[in-house]
C-alpha atoms as a PDB file:
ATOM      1  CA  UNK A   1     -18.905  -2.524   2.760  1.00  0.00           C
ATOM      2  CA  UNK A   2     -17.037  -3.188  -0.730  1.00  0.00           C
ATOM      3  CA  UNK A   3     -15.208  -5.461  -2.479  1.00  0.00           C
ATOM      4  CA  UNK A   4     -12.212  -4.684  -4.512  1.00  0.00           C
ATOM      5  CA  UNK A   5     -10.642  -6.823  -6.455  1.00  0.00           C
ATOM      6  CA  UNK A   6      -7.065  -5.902  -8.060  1.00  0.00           C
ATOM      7  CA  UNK A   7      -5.621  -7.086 -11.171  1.00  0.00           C
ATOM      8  CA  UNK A   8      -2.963  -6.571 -13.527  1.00  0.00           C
ATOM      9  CA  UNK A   9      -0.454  -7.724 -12.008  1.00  0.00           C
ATOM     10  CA  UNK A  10       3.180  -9.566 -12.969  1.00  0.00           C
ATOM     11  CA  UNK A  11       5.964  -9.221 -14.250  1.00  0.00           C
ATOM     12  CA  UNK A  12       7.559  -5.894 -15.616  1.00  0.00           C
ATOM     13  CA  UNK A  13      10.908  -5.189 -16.740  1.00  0.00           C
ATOM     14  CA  UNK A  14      13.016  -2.143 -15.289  1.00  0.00           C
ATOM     15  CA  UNK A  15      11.736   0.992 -17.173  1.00  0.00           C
ATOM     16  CA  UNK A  16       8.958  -0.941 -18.506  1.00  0.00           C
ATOM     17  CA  UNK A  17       5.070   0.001 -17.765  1.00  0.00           C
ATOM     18  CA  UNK A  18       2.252  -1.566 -15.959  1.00  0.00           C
ATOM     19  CA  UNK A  19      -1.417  -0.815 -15.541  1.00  0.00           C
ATOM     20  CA  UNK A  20      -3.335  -1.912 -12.610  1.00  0.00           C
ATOM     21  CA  UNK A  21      -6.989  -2.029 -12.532  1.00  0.00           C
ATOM     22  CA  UNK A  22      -9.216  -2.253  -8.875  1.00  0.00           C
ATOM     23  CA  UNK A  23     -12.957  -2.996  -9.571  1.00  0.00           C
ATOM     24  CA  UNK A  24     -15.581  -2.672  -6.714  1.00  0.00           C
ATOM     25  CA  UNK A  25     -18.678  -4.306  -6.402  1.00  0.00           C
ATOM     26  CA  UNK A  26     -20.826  -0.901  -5.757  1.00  0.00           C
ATOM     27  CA  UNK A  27     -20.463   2.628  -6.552  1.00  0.00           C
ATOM     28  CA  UNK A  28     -16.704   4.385  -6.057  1.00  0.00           C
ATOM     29  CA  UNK A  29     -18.508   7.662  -5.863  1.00  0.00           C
ATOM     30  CA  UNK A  30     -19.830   7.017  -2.486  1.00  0.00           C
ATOM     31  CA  UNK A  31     -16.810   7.516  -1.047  1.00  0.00           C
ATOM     32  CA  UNK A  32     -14.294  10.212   0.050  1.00  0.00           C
ATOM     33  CA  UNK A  33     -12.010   8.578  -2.393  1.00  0.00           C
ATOM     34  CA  UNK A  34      -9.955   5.870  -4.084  1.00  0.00           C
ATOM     35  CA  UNK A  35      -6.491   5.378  -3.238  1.00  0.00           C
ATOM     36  CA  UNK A  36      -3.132   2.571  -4.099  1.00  0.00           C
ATOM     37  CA  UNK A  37      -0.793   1.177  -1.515  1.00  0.00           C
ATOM     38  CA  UNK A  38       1.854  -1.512  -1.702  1.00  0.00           C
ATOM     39  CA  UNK A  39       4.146  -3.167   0.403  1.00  0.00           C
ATOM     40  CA  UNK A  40       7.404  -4.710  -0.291  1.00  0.00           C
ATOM     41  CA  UNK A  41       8.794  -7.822   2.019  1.00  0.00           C
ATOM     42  CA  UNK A  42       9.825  -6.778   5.346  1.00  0.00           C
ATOM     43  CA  UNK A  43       8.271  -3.554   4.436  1.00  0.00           C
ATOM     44  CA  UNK A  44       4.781  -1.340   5.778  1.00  0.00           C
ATOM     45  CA  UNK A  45       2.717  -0.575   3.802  1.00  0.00           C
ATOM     46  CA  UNK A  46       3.455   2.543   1.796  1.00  0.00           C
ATOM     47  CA  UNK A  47       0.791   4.921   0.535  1.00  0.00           C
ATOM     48  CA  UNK A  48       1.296   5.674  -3.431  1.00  0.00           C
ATOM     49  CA  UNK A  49      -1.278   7.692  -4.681  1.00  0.00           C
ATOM     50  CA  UNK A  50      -5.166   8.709  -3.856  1.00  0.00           C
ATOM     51  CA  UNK A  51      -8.192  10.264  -5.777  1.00  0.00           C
ATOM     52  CA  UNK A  52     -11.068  12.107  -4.637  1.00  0.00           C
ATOM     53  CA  UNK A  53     -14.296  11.979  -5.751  1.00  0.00           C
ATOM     54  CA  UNK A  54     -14.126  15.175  -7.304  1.00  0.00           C
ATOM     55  CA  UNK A  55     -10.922  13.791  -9.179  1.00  0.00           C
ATOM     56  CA  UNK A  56      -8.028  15.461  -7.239  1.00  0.00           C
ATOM     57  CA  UNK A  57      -5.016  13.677  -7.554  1.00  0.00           C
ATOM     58  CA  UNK A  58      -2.159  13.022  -4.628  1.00  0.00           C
ATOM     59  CA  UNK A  59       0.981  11.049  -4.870  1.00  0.00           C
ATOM     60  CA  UNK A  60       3.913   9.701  -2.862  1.00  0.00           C
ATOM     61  CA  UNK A  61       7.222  11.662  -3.636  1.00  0.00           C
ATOM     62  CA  UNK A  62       8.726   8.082  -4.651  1.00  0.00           C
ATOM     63  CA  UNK A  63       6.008   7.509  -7.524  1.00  0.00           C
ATOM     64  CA  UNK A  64       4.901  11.169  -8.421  1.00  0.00           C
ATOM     65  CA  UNK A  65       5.820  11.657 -12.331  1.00  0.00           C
ATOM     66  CA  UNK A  66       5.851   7.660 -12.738  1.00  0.00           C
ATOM     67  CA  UNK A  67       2.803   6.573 -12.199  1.00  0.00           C
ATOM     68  CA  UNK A  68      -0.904   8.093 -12.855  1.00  0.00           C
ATOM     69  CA  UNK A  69      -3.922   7.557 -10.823  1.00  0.00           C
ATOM     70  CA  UNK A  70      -7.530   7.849 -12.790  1.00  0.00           C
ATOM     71  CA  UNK A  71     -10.505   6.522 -12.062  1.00  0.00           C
ATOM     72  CA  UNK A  72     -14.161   5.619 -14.015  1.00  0.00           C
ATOM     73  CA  UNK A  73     -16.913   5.901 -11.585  1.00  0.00           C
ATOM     74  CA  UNK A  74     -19.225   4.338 -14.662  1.00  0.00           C
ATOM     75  CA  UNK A  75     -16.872   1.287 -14.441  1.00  0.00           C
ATOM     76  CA  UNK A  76     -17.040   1.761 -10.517  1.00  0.00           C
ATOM     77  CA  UNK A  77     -12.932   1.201 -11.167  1.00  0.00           C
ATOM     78  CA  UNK A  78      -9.924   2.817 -10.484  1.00  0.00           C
ATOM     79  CA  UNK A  79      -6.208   2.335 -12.325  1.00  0.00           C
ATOM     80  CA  UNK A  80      -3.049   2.772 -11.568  1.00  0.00           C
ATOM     81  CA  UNK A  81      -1.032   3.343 -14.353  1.00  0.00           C
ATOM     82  CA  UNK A  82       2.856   2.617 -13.602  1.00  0.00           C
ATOM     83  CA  UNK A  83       5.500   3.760 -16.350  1.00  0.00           C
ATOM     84  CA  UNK A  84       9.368   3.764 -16.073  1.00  0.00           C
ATOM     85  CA  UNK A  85       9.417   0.861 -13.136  1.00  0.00           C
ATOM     86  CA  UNK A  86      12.303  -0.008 -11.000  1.00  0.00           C
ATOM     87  CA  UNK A  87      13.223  -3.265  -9.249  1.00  0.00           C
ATOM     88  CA  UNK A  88      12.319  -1.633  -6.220  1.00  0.00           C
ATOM     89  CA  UNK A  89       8.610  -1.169  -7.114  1.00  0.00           C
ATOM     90  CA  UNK A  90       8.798  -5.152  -6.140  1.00  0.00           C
ATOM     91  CA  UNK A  91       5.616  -5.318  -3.854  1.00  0.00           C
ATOM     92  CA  UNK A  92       2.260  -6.474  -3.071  1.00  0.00           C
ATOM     93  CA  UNK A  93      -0.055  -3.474  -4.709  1.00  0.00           C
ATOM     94  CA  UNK A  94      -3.744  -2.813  -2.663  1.00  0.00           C
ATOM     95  CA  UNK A  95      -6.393  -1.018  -3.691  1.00  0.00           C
ATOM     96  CA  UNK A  96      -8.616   1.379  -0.986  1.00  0.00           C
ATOM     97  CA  UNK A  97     -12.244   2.737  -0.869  1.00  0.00           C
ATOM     98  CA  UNK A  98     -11.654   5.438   1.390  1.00  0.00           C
ATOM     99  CA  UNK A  99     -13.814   7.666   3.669  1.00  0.00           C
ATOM    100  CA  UNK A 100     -11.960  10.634   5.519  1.00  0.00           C
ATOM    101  CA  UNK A 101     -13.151   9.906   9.233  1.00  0.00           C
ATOM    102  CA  UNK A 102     -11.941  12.605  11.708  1.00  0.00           C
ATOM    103  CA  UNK A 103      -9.755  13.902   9.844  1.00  0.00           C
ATOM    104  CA  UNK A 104      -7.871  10.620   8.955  1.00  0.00           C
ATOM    105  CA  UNK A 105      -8.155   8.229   5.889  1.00  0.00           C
ATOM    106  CA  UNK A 106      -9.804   5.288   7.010  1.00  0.00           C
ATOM    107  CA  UNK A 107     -11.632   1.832   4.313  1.00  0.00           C
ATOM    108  CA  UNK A 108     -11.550  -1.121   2.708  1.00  0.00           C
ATOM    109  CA  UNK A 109      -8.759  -2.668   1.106  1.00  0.00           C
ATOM    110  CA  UNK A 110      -8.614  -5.646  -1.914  1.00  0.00           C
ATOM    111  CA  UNK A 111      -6.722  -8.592  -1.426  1.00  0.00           C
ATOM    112  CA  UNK A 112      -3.666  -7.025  -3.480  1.00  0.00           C
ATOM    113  CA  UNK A 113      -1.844  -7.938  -6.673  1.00  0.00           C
ATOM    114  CA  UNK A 114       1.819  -8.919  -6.678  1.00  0.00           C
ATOM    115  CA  UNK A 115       4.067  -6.668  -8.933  1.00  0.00           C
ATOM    116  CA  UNK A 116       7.652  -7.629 -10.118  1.00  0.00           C
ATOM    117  CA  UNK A 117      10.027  -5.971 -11.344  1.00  0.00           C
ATOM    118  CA  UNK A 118      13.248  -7.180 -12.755  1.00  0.00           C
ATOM    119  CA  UNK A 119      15.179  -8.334 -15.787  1.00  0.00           C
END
């Protein structure tokens, strides 16, 4: 069991930047790894971008070369750093402690942080 709690959040204007920040309340490096998902209105939620403990980095093909997962297991916090944004990046953003489990990404999410983007 963790808690995550998201922040950073707001308002961004189109081809501005954000940065996200998910702190836990125990050690990230005890899991598999830490990964960002949002979802939009009307929308599933969409995967973004994961890192493992060993710091290997995987992103969505609609984020990849916008936005830059890190993490600071000394922190026990992972970012998500968000650069040229578009009004459809509108969405509810969720941070995940995850632990591969048969082969499949399973863990615990944070109550999410609402980003908008417009002019």
């Amino acid at each position: 069991q963790v808690q995550l709690v998201e922040s950073g959040g707001g308002l961004g204007q189109p081809g501005g930047s954000l940065r996200l920040s998910c702190a836990a309340s125990r050690d990230i490096f005890s899991f598999n790894a830490m990964a960002w998902y949002r979802q939009a209105p009307g929308n599933q939620r969409e995967y973004l971008a994961r890192i493992t403990s060993d710091g290997t980095t995987n992103y969505a093909g609609s984020v990849e070369g916008r936005f830059t997962i890190s993490r600071d297991n000394a922190e026990n916090a992972v970012y998500l750093q968000m650069n040229s944004l578009k009004p459809e990046d509108t969405a509810v953003y969720y941070c995940r402690a995850e632990l591969l489990v048969a082969g499949r990404w399973d863990g615990f999410w944070g109550q999410g942080t609402q980003v908008t983007v417009s002019s």
